[in-house]
C-alpha atoms as a PDB file:
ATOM      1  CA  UNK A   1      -3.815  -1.795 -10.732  1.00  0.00           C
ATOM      2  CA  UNK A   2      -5.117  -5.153 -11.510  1.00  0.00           C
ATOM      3  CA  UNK A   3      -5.414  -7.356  -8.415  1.00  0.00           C
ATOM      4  CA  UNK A   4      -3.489 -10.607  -8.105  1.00  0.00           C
ATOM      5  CA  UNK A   5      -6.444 -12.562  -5.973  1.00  0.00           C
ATOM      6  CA  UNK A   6      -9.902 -11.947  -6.681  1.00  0.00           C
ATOM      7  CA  UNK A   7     -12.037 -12.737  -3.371  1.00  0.00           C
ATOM      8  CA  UNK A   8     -16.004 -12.537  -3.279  1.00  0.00           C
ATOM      9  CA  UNK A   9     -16.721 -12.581   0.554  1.00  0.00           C
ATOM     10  CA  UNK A  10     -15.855 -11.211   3.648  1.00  0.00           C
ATOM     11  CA  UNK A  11     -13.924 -11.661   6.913  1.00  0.00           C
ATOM     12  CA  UNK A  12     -14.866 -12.851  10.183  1.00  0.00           C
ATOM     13  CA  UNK A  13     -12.147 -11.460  12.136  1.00  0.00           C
ATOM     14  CA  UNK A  14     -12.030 -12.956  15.767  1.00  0.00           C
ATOM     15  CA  UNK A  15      -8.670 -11.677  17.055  1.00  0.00           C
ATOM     16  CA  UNK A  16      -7.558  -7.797  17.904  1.00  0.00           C
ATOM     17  CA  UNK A  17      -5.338  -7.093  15.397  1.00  0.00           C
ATOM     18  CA  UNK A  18      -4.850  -5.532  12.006  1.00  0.00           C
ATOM     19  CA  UNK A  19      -5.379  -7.968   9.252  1.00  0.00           C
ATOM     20  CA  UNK A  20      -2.066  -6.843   7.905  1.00  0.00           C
ATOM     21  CA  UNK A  21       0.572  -6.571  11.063  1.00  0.00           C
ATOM     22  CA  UNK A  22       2.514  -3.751   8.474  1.00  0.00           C
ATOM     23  CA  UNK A  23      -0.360  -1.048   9.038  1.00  0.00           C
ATOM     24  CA  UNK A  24      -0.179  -1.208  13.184  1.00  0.00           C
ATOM     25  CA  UNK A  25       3.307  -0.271  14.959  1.00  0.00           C
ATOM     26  CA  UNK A  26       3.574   0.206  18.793  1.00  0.00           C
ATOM     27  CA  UNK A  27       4.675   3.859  18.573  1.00  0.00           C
ATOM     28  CA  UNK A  28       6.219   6.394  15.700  1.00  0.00           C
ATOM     29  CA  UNK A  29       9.555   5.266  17.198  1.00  0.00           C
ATOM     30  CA  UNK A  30       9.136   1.790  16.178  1.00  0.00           C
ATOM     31  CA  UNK A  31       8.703   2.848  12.307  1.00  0.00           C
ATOM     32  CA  UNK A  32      12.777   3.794  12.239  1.00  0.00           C
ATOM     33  CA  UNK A  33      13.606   0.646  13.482  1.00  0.00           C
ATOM     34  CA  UNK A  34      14.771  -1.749  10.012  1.00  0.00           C
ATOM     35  CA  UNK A  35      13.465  -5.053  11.853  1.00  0.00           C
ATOM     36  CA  UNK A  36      10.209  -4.024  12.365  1.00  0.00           C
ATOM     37  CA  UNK A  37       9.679  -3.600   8.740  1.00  0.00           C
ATOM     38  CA  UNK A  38      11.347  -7.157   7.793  1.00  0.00           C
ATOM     39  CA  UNK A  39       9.104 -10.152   6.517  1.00  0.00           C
ATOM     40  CA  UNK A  40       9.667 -13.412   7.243  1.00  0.00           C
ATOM     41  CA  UNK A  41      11.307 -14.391   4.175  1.00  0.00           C
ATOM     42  CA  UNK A  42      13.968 -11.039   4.709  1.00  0.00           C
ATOM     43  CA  UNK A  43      12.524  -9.038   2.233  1.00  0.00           C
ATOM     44  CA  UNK A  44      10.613  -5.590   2.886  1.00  0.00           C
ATOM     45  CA  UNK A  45       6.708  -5.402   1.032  1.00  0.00           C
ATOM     46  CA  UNK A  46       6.463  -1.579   2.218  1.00  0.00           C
ATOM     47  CA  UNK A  47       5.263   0.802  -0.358  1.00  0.00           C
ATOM     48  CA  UNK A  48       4.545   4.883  -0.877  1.00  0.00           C
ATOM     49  CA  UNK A  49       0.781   5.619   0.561  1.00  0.00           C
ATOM     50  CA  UNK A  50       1.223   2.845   3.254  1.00  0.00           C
ATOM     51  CA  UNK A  51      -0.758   4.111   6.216  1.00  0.00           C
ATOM     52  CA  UNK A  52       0.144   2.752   9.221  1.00  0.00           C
ATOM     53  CA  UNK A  53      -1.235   3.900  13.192  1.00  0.00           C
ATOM     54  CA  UNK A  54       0.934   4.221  15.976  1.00  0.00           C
ATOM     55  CA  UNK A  55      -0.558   2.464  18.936  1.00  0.00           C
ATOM     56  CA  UNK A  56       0.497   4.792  21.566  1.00  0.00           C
ATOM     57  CA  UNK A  57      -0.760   8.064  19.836  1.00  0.00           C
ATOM     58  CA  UNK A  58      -3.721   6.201  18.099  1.00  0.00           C
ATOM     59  CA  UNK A  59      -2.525   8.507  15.196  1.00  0.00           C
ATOM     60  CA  UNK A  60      -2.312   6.926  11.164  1.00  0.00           C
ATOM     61  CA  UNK A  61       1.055   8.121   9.259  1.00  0.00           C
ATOM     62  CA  UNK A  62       1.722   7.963   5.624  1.00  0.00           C
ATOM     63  CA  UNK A  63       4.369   7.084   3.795  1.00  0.00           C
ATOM     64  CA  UNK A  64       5.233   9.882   1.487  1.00  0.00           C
ATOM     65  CA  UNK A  65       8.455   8.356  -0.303  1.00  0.00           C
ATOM     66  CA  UNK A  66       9.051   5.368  -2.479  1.00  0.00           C
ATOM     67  CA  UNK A  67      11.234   2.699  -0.325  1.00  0.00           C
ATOM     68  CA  UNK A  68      15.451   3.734  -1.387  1.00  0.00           C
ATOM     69  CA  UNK A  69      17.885   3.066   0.597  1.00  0.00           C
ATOM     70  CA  UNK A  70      20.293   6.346   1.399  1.00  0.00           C
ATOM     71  CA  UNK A  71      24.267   6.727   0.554  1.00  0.00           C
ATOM     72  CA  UNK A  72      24.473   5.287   3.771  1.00  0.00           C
ATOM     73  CA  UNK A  73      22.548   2.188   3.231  1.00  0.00           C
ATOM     74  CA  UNK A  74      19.661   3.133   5.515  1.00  0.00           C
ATOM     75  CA  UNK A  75      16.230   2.629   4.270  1.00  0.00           C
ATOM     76  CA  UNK A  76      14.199   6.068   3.683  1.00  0.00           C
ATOM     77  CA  UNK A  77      11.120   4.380   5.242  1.00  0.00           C
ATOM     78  CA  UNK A  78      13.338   4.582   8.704  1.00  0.00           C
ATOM     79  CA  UNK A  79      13.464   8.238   9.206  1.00  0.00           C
ATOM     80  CA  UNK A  80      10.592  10.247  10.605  1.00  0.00           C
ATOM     81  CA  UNK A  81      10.845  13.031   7.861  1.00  0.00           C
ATOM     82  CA  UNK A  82       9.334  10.064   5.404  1.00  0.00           C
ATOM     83  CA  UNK A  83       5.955   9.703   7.485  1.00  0.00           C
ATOM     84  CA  UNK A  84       3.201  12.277   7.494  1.00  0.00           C
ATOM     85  CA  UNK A  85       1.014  12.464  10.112  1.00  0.00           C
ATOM     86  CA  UNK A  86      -2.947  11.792   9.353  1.00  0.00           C
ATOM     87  CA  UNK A  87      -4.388  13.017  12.202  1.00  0.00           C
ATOM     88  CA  UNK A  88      -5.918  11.908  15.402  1.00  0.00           C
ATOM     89  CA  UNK A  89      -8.207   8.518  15.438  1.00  0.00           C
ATOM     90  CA  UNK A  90      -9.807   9.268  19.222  1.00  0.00           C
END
């Protein structure tokens, strides 16, 4: 994959949060909810591999399906059964 910004430095991070606000969800319950997944501009940037950590387990998921939407118009990346769990970070 060829990168669209090439960056020679680093970081000095001085807040507590993820540098991207996609990898870090409150709890597994918040990943099937559509809204949370929702930029700014409307549009979903949520791919297959995504790992993202559920605060209140302090556990990472994956995403283990390319974003569809369902014959019922609801987005794959909303239902539990699409997230595999990593393991524990504590």
């Amino acid at each position: 994959m060829e990168a669209t910004v090439s960056f020679g430095g680093n970081f000095d991070v001085q807040l507590a949060k993820p540098m991207d606000a996609r990898t870090m969800q409150k709890s597994f319950d918040a990943f099937t909810v559509e809204e949370n997944w929702r930029a700014k501009d409307g549009n979903f940037y949520i791919y297959q591999g995504i790992t993202v950590t559920a605060q209140d387990e302090a556990r990472d998921y994956v995403l283990t399906v390319a974003p569809a939407k369902d014959a019922d118009g609801v987005w794959n990346f909303c239902k539990k059964e699409s997230w595999r769990k990593k393991g524990t970070l504590l």
